[in-house]
Structures are given as C-alpha cells and as structure tokens.
Protein backbone atom coordinates (compact mmCIF):
# COMPACT_ATOMS: atom_id res chain seq x y z
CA UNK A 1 0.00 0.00 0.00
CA UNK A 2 1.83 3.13 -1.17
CA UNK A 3 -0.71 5.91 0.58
CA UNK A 4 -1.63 7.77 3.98
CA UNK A 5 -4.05 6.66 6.39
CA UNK A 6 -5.84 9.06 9.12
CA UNK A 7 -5.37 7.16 11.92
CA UNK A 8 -6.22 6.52 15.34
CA UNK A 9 -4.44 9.80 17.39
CA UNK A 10 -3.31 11.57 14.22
CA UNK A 11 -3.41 15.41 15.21
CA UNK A 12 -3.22 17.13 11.35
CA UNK A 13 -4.45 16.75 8.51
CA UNK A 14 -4.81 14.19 5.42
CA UNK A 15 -3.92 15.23 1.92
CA UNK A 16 -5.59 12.91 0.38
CA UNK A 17 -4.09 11.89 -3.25
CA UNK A 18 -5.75 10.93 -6.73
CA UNK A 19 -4.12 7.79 -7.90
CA UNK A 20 -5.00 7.95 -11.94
CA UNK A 21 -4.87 4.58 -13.32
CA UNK A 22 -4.85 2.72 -16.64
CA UNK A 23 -6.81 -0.19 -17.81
CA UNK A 24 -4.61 -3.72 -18.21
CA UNK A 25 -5.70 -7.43 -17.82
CA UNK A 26 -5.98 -10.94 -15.93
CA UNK A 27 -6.32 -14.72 -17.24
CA UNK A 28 -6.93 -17.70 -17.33
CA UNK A 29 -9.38 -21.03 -18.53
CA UNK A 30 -12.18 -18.27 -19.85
CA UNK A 31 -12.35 -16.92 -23.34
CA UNK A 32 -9.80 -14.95 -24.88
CA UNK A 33 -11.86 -11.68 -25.45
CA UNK A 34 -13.19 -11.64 -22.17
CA UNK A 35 -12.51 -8.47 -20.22
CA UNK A 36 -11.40 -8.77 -16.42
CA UNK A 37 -12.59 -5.74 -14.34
CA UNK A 38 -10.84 -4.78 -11.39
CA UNK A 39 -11.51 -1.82 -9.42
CA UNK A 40 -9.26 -0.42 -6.73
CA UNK A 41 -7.96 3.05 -4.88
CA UNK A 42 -4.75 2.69 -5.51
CA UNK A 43 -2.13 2.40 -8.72
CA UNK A 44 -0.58 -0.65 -7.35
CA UNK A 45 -1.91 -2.84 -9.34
CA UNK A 46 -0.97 -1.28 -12.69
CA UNK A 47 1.84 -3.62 -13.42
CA UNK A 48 0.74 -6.55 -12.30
CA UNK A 49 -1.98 -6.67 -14.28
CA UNK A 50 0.22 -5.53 -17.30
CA UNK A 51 2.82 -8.83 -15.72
CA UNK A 52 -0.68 -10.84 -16.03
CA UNK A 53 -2.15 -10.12 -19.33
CA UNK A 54 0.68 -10.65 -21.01
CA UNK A 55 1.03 -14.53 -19.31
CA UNK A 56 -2.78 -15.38 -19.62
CA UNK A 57 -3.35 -13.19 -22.76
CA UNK A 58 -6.07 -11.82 -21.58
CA UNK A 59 -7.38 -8.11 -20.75
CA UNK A 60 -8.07 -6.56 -17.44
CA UNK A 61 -9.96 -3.08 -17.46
CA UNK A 62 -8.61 -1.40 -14.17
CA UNK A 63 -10.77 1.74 -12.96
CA UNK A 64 -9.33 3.68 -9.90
CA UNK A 65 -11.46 6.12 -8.03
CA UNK A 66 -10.13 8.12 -5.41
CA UNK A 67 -10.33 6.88 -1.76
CA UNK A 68 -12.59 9.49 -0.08
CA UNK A 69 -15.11 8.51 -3.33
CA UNK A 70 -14.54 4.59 -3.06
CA UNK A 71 -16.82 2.74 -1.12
CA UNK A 72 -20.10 4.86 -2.14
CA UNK A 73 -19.52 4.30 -5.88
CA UNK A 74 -18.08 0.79 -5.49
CA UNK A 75 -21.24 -0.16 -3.00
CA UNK A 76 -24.10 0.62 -5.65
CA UNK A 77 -22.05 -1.76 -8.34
CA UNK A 78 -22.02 -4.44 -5.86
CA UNK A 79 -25.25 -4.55 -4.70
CA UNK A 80 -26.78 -3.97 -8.43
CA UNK A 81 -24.57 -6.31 -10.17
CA UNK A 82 -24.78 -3.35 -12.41
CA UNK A 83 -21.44 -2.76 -13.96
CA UNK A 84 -19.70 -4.56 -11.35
CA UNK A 85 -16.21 -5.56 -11.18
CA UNK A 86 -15.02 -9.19 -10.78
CA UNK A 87 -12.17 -8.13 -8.62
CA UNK A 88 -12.26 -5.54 -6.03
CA UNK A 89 -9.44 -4.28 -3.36
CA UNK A 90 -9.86 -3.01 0.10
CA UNK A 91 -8.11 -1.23 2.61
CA UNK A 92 -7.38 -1.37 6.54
CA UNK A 93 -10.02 1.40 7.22
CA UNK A 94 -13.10 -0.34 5.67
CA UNK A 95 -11.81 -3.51 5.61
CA UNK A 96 -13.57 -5.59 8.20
CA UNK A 97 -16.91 -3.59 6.93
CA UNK A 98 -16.27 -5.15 3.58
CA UNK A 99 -15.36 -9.08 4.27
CA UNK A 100 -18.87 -9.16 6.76
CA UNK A 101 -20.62 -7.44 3.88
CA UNK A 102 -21.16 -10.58 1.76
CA UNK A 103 -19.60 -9.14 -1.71
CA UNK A 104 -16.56 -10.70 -1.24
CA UNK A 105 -16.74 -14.17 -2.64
CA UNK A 106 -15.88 -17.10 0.57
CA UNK A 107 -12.49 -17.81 -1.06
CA UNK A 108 -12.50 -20.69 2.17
CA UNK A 109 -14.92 -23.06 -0.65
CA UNK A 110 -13.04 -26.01 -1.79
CA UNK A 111 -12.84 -24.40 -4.99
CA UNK A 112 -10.51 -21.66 -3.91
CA UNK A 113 -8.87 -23.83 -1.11
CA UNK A 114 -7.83 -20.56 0.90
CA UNK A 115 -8.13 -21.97 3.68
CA UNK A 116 -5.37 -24.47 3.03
CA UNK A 117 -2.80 -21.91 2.66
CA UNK A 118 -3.34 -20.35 5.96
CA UNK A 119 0.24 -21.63 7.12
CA UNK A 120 2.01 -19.52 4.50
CA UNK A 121 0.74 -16.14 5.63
CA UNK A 122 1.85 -13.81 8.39
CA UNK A 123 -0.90 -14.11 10.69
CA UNK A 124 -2.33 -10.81 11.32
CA UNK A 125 -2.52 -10.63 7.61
CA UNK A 126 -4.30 -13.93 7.22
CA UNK A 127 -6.74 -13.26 9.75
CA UNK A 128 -8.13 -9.64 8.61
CA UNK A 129 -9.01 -11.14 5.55
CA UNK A 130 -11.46 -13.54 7.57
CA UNK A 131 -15.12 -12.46 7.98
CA UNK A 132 -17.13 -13.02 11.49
CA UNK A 133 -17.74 -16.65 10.21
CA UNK A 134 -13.78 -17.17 9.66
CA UNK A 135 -14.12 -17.56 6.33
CA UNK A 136 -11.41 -16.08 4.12
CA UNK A 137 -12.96 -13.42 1.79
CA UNK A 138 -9.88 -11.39 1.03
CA UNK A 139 -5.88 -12.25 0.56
CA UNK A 140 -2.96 -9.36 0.70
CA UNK A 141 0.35 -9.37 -0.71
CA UNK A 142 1.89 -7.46 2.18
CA UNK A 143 2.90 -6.67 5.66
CA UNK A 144 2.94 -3.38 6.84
CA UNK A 145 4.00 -3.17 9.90
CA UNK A 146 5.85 -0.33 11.35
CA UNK A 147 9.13 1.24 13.55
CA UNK A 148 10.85 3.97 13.90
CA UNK A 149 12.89 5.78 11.40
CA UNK A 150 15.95 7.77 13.14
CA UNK A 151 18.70 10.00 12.01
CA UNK A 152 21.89 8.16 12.20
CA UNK A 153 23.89 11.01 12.57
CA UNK A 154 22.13 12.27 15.67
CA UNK A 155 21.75 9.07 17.11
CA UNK A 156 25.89 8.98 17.10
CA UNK A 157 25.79 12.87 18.28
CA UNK A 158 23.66 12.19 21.09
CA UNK A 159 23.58 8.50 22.06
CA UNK A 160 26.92 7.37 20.99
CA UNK A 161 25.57 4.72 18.49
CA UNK A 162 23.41 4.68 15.34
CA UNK A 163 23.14 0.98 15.48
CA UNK A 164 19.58 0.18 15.08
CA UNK A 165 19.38 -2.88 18.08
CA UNK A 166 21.24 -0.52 20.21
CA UNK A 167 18.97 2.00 19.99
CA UNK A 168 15.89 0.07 19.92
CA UNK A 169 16.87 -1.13 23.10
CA UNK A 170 17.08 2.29 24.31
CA UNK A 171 13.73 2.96 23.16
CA UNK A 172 12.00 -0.41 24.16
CA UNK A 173 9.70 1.48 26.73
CA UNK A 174 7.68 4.73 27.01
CA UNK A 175 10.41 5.71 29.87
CA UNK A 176 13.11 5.12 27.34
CA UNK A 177 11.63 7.00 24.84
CA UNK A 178 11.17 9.88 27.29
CA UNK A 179 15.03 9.63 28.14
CA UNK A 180 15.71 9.41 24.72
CA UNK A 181 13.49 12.66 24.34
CA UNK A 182 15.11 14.35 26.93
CA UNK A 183 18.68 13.87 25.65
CA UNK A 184 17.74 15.05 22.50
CA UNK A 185 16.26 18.47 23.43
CA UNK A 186 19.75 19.08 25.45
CA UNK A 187 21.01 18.94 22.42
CA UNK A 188 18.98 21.01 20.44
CA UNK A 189 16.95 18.69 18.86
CA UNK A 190 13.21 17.33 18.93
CA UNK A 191 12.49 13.31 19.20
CA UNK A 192 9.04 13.40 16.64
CA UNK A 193 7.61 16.33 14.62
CA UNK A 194 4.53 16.08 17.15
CA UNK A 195 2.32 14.11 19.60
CA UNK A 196 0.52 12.06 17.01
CA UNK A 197 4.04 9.94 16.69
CA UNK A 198 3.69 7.55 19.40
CA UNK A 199 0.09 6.98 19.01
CA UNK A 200 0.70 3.33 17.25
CA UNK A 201 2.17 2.68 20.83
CA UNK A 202 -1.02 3.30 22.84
CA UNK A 203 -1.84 -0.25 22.25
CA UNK A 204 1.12 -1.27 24.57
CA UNK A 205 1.94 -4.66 25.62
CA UNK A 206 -2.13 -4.99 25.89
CA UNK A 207 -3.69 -5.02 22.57
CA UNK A 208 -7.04 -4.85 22.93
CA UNK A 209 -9.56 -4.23 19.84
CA UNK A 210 -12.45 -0.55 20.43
CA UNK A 211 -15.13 -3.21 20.58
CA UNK A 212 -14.71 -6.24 21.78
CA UNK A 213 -17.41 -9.13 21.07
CA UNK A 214 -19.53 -8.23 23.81
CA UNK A 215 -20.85 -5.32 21.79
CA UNK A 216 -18.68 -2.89 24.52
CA UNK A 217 -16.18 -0.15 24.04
CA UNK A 218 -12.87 -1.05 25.24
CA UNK A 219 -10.76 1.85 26.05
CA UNK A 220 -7.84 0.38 27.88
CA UNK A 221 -5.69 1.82 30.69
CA UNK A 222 -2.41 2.19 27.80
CA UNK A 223 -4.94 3.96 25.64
CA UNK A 224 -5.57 6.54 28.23
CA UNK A 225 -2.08 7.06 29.13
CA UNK A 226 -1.03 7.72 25.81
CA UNK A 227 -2.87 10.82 26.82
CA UNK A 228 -0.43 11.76 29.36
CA UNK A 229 2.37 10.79 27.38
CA UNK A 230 1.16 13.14 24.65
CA UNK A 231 0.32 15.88 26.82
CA UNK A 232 4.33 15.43 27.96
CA UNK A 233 5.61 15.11 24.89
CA UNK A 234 3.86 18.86 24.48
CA UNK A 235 4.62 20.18 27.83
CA UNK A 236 8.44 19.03 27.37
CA UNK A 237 8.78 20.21 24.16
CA UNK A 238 10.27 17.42 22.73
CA UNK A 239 8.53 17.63 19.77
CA UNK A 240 9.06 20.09 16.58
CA UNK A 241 4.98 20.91 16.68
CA UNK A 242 5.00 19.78 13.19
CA UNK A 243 1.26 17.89 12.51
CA UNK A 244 1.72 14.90 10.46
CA UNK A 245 1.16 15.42 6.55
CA UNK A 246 1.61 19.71 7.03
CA UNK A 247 4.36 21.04 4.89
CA UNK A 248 6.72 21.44 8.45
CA UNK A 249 6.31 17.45 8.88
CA UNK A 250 8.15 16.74 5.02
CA UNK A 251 10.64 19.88 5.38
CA UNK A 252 12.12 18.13 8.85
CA UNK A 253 12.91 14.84 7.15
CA UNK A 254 15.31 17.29 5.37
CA UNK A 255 16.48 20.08 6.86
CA UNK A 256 16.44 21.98 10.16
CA UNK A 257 12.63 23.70 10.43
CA UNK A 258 11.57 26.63 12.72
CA UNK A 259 9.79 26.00 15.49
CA UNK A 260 7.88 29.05 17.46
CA UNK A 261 8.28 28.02 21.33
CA UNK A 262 7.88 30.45 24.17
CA UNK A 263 7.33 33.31 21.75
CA UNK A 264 10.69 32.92 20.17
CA UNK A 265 11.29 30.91 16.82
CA UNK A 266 14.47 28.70 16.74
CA UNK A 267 15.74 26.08 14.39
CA UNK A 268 15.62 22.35 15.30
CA UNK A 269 16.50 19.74 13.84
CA UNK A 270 13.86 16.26 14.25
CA UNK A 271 15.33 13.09 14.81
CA UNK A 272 12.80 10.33 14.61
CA UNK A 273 9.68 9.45 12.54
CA UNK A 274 7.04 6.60 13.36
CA UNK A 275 6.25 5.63 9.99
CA UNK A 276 5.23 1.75 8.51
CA UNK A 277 7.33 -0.24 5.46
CA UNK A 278 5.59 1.84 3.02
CA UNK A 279 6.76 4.93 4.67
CA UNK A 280 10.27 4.52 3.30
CA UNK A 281 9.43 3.94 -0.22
CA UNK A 282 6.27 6.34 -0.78
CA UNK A 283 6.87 9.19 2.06
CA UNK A 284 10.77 9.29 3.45
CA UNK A 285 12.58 8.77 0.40
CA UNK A 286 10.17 10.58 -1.60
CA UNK A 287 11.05 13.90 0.81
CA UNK A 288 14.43 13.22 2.53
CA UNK A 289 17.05 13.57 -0.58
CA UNK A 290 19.87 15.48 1.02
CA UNK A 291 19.71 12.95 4.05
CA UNK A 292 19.47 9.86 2.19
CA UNK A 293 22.13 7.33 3.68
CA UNK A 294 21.81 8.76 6.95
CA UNK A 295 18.86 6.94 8.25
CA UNK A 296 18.00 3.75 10.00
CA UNK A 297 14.64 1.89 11.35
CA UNK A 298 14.60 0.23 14.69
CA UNK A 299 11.67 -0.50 16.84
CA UNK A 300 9.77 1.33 19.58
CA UNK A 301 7.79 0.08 23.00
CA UNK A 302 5.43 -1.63 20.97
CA UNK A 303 4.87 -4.04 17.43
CA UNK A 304 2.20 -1.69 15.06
CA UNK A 305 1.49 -1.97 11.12
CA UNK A 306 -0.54 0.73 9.73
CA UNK A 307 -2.30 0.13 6.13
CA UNK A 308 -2.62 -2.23 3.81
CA UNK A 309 -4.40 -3.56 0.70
CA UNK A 310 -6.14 -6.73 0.37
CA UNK A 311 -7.95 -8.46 -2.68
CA UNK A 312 -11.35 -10.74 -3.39
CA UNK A 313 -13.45 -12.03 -5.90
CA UNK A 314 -16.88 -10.60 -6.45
CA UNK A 315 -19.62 -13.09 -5.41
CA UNK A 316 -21.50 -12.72 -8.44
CA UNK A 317 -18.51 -12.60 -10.76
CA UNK A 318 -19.10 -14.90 -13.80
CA UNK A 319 -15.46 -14.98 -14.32
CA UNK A 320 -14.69 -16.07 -10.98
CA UNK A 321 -12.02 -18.90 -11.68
CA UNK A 322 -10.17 -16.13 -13.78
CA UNK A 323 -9.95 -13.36 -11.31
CA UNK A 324 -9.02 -15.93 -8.42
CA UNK A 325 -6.03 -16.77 -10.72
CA UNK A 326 -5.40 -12.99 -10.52
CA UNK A 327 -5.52 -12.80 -6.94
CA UNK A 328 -3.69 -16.22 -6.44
CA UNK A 329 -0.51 -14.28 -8.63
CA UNK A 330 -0.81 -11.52 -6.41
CA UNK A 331 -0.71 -13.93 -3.39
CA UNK A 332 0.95 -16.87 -3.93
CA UNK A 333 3.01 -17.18 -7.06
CA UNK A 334 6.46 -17.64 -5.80
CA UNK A 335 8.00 -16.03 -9.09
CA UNK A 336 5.80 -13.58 -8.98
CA UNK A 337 5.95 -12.17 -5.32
CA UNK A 338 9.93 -12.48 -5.62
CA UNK A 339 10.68 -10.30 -8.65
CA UNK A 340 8.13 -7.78 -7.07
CA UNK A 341 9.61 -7.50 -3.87
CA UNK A 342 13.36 -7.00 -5.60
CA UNK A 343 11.72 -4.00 -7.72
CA UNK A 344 9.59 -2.78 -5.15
CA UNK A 345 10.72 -3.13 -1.41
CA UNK A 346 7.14 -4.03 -0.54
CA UNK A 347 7.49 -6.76 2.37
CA UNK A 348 5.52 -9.44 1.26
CA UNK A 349 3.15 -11.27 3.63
CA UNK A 350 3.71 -14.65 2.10
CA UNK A 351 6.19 -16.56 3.87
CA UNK A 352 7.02 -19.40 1.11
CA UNK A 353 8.73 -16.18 -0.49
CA UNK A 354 10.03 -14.31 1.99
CA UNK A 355 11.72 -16.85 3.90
CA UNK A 356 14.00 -17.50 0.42
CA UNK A 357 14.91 -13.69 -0.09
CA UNK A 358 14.67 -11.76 3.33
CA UNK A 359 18.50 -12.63 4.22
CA UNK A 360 19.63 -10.90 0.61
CA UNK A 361 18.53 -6.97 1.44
CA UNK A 362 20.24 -4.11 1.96
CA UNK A 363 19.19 -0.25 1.43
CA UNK A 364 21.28 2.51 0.68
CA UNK A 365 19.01 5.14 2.37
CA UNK A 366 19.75 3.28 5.74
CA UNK A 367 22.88 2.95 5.46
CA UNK A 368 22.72 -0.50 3.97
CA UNK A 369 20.47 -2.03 6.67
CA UNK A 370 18.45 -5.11 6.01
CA UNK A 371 15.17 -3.22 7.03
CA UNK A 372 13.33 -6.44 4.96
CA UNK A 373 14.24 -8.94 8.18
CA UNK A 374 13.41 -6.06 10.81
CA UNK A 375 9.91 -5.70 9.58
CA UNK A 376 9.62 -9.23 9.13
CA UNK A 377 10.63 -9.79 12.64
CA UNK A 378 8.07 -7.46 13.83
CA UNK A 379 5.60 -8.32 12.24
CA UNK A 380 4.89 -12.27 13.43
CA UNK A 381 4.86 -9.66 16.87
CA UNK A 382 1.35 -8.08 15.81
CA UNK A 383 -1.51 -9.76 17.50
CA UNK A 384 -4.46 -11.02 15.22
CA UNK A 385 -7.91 -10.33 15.60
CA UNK A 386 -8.03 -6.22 17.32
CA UNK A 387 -9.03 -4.73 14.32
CA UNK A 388 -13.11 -3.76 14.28
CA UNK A 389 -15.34 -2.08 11.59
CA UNK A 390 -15.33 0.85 13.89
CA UNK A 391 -11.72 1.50 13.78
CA UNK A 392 -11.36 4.72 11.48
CA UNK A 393 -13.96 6.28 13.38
CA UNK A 394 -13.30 5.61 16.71
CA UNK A 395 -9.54 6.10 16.11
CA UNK A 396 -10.32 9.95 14.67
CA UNK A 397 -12.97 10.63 17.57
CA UNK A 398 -10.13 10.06 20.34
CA UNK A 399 -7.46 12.00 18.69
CA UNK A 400 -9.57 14.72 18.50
CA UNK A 401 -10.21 14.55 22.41
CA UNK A 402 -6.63 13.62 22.70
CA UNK A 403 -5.66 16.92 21.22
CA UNK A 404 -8.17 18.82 23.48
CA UNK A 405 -6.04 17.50 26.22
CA UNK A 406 -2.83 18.25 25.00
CA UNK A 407 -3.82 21.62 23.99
CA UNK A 408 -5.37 22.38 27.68
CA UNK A 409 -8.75 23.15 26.74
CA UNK A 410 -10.22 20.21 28.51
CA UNK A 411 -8.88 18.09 32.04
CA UNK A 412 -8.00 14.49 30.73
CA UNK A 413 -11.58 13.46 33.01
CA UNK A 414 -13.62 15.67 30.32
CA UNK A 415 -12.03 15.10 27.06
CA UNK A 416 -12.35 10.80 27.72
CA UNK A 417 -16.10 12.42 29.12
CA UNK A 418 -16.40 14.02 25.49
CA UNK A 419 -15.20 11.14 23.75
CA UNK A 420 -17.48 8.31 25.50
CA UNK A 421 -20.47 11.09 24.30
CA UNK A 422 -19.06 11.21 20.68
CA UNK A 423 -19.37 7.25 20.43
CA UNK A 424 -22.64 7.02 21.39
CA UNK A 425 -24.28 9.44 19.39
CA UNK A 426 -22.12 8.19 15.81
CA UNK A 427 -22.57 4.45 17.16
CA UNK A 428 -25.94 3.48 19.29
CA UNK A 429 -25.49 -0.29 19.15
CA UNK A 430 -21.50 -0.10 20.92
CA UNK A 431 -22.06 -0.23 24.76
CA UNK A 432 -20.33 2.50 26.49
CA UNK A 433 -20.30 1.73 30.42
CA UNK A 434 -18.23 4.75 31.27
C-alpha cells in the first residue's frame, strides 16, 4: 500500500491523493476476449496486471477512483450487479466492513482452497481477511508493519551509536523513549515532529480491539495514558509541533525547520519518525534527498502496522475462476511475489517467499540495513484479531479529544467524558459503560 491513512491519534491533517490509473488485464481457462474488471484506490496494481495479461493473454480493465469517493460508488455496483467488477481491493479502514458485507466471494470453498494456505501467511494478515464466520474473503500481498525511522547522525551525536538494536533497546519502553526525548532536546533537537508519533504505541503490551465481542467499548488503561504521554511530549517540548502530513512534517525529514516556542522561533533539527514499510518507499525517500544514507529503522515500546491492501473475488462474478487466478498471482506465485519485492521493497506477507529472499537486502538510504528482516521480525509480533469495523472512526474521535487534552482546553476526566459522548451518538449499538 503506497498511501496515507488518518489514523487513530493523528493530530493534522490528510492530503488525500488521486491515484489515476490505466486499464490492463488478468487470465486464465475463460475466453480470450473476455474483459477482467478490477476496481481499486490505488495504482498498485498497474503492473501486475500488465505482468498478467501478457502470461494469460487476456485483458483486465482497471478503474481507480479516489479513496474518499470509493466505497459509495463501489457499494451501488455491488449490490446492483450493475457494472460490477469481478475483482475488487480493500483497505485497513473499511476492511472488516467489507469481508462481513457478503460481496466478497468465501475464497475458504473447496474451490478456492484458501483456507489451506493459511500456514504460509503472516498471521495478522491472514486473519483480517477472515469475515465473522472465519471464512477467508480477502488475501494481501503485504505486511505493513511499522518502527521507527531515526537520524543516524544524531543518534551517534547524542547517544553514541546509530546501530539500530542498540537504539531500539534504548527505546524499548515509554520511559526510554522519554530519556531518549530528553537527551535530544539538550542537544537542540526534537524526538518526533509532534504528539501524534507515538500513538501506534497506545496499544502497549495490551492489545485490545475498540469493541470487543460483547458489543462494549474497550478503552484500555495504555490507551488513556497515551494521553499523558502526549500531553508530555507537548509540555516538554520534545517535539518540533509539526502535525503529520503539514508542509513542516516533510521539510524536517530534510532540513532543520523553525519552530515558534515560548514566543521565540528557533531552528531544530527532528530526529525520529514513526512511519510503517511503506513509509520509506512512498513518504521518506520521496522527501528526505539530502539525508538519504543517513537513516536507520529500529523499533519502539510496541509491534504496530498501519495500512494495507487486500484483494477478493466478487460473489457474483461470472469470471470467478479467472480473477481468483489474478488474486492467487498476487498472493501466492512464488515467481511472482519475488521479482516484485526486488523491484519494489514491498514486504511481502507470504512466507514461502520471503523466507527465500529476506537474508539478501540491503538499502542505501539506511545505510545499507536489512530493514526487509526487521519488519519481518516485527511483524509475526502483531496480535491477530483487534481490528473492528469501527476502527477509522473511533480512532479519529479520540485524537480529537486527545488533542483537546494536549492543547489544555479540557482536564483528561472531560475530554475521555467528550469522547465516550461522541461514540454514542455516531454508534448506538456499541455499549459504552463509562
């Protein structure tokens, strides 16, 4: 997946982006001039499907619309049969909406066998793709989990080592982090642009899902004091008060940005990012040219992934052995997966593959680290299952009290007050026993 997500505690702003696509194909058993239609929100699929067509000879019409428009115009085409699309991705935000919806074909029937491949997956992957039934209505390529991307350079400044374990191991708590923090800002420098950063690590060593099967909201006791962390992080200035996605948050993976503190604007330089695998390609390398080679990823308190992009066959598909063949190359084809991982540093979910190639990487931008086996490594860490259809919303109602907080214009009491009042008027059926 190669785009932002709004997130649980994000504190700025989404630019969302238009992905314009092109039309390509899929194949298989069917006839020649059939036309494979695939629809999606993201350009990822562009050469596959070119990689496809030209093996099955066959053509696959891909139509893109724009993530903020996706699910209404996809829904109507799905429930009509009307112009419909055999093949149809989803992401982390909608996804467990989607595979309980019923237009995902149950790729668990003997004649898709998904079910018998469950071994070769990363598990958290395997398992969001399940609907409330566990069957298997959706397969992804990927992993995304996530870490924390660091300034070499400053790490040897300030901590005496860039090495990655090192300085994971420094950072393996919220306390560390905070000591980290506070060596840092002796020096001049800020840990994260802002707050939002350690939000992934709310979850803690207690991952919990919002709503857990009894119908009841589940805000934990690491949930609420990644309030107080943020509020410290604030308070302590350790951050550059750059919101994530604002022009300030790209400049500082650069260059030194100003930063307006007790009336008086200095210079600062930030040394850390939170960011997931597709952060590197699509958002640090895209924005941090000058400092290329002088970063590393390492992990914080806490195993996270953020985003994502899974794949199904439309239940009323009448090419459904076709497009299964698609999403079976996009799975599950060892040749496949292997030359796309080379070209494309996405960290495949499919462990047939990656347990073959995840010894032979190395990247330049971090200094030659093997950031393929890190992720890896992190991600069999994730815990299956805490992801709910109310995710996106929840997630963006508690940032927003979250930020109240940190910003002083509510006591922690009244902004978690605000927030249990927010859930139950957007969601009536979640039991809030505040």
């Amino acid at each position: 997946m190669r785009k932002k997500l709004i997130s649980v505690m994000t504190v700025g702003t989404l630019a969302a982006g238009v992905l314009s696509g092109c039309s390509d194909s899929s194949g298989s058993t069917e006839k020649k001039d059939d036309v494979l239609k695939i629809w999606s929100f993201t350009d990822e699929l562009k050469k596959p499907i070119t990689k496809f067509e030209e093996k099955n000879g066959v053509k696959v019409e891909l139509t893109i619309v724009p993530i903020a428009d996706y699910p209404t115009k996809l829904k109507p085409a799905l429930e009509s049969g009307v112009g419909a699309p055999d093949i149809f991705t989803g992401e982390i935000a909608f996804l467990k909406q989607w595979v309980d919806a019923g237009y995902w074909a149950n790729l668990s029937d003997d004649k898709f066998g998904a079910d018998k491949i469950k071994d070769n997956y990363i598990p958290y992957v395997y398992d969001l793709g399940k609907d409330k039934d566990g069957n298997v209505r959706a397969l992804s390529w990927q992993t995304t989990p996530g870490g924390v991307y660091y300034k070499r350079s400053l790490a040897k400044e300030v901590l005496g080592t860039d090495d990655p374990k090192e300085v994971g191991s420094m950072m393996s708590s919220m306390d560390g982090v905070f000591e980290v923090a506070e060596k840092m800002k002796q020096k001049g420098y800020k840990m994260f642009p802002d707050e939002g950063s350690i939000r992934w690590f709310s979850q803690g060593a207690n991952p919990q899902p919002w709503v857990n099967e009894n119908q009841e909201l589940v805000l934990t006791q690491e949930k609420k004091d990644y309030m107080d962390y943020a509020k410290e992080l604030r308070a302590k200035q350790y951050t550059a008060l750059a919101p994530e996605w604002s022009p300030s948050w790209f400049e500082g993976m650069d260059k030194p940005i100003k930063v307006k503190e007790n009336g008086k604007q200095t210079e600062t330089q930030v040394f850390s990012y939170v960011l997931p695998t597709w952060g590197l390609h699509s958002v640090l390398k895209e924005n941090a040219k000058t400092t290329a080679g002088d970063w590393a990823v390492t992990s914080g308190p806490s195993p996270y992934f953020w985003g994502g992009t899974w794949l199904g066959v439309y239940k009323d598909s009448k090419k459904q052995k076709l497009a299964y063949d698609f999403v079976k190359m996009m799975t599950q084809d060892d040749e496949f997966l292997t030359d796309w991982a080379k070209e494309t540093g996405d960290v495949l979910a499919y462990t047939p593959v990656t347990d073959k190639i995840k010894s032979d990487f190395s990247d330049e931008f971090l200094g030659g680290q093997n950031n393929y086996e890190f992720f890896l490594d992190q991600a069999e860490k994730i815990t299956p299952g805490i992801v709910t259809k109310y995710d996106q919303q929840l997630d963006t109602l508690y940032g927003a009290s979250v930020l109240q907080y940190v910003e002083g214009k509510k006591s922690k009491d009244e902004a978690i007050e605000e927030f249990y009042k927010k859930v139950k008027n957007a969601y009536p059926d979640i039991k809030v026993n505040n």
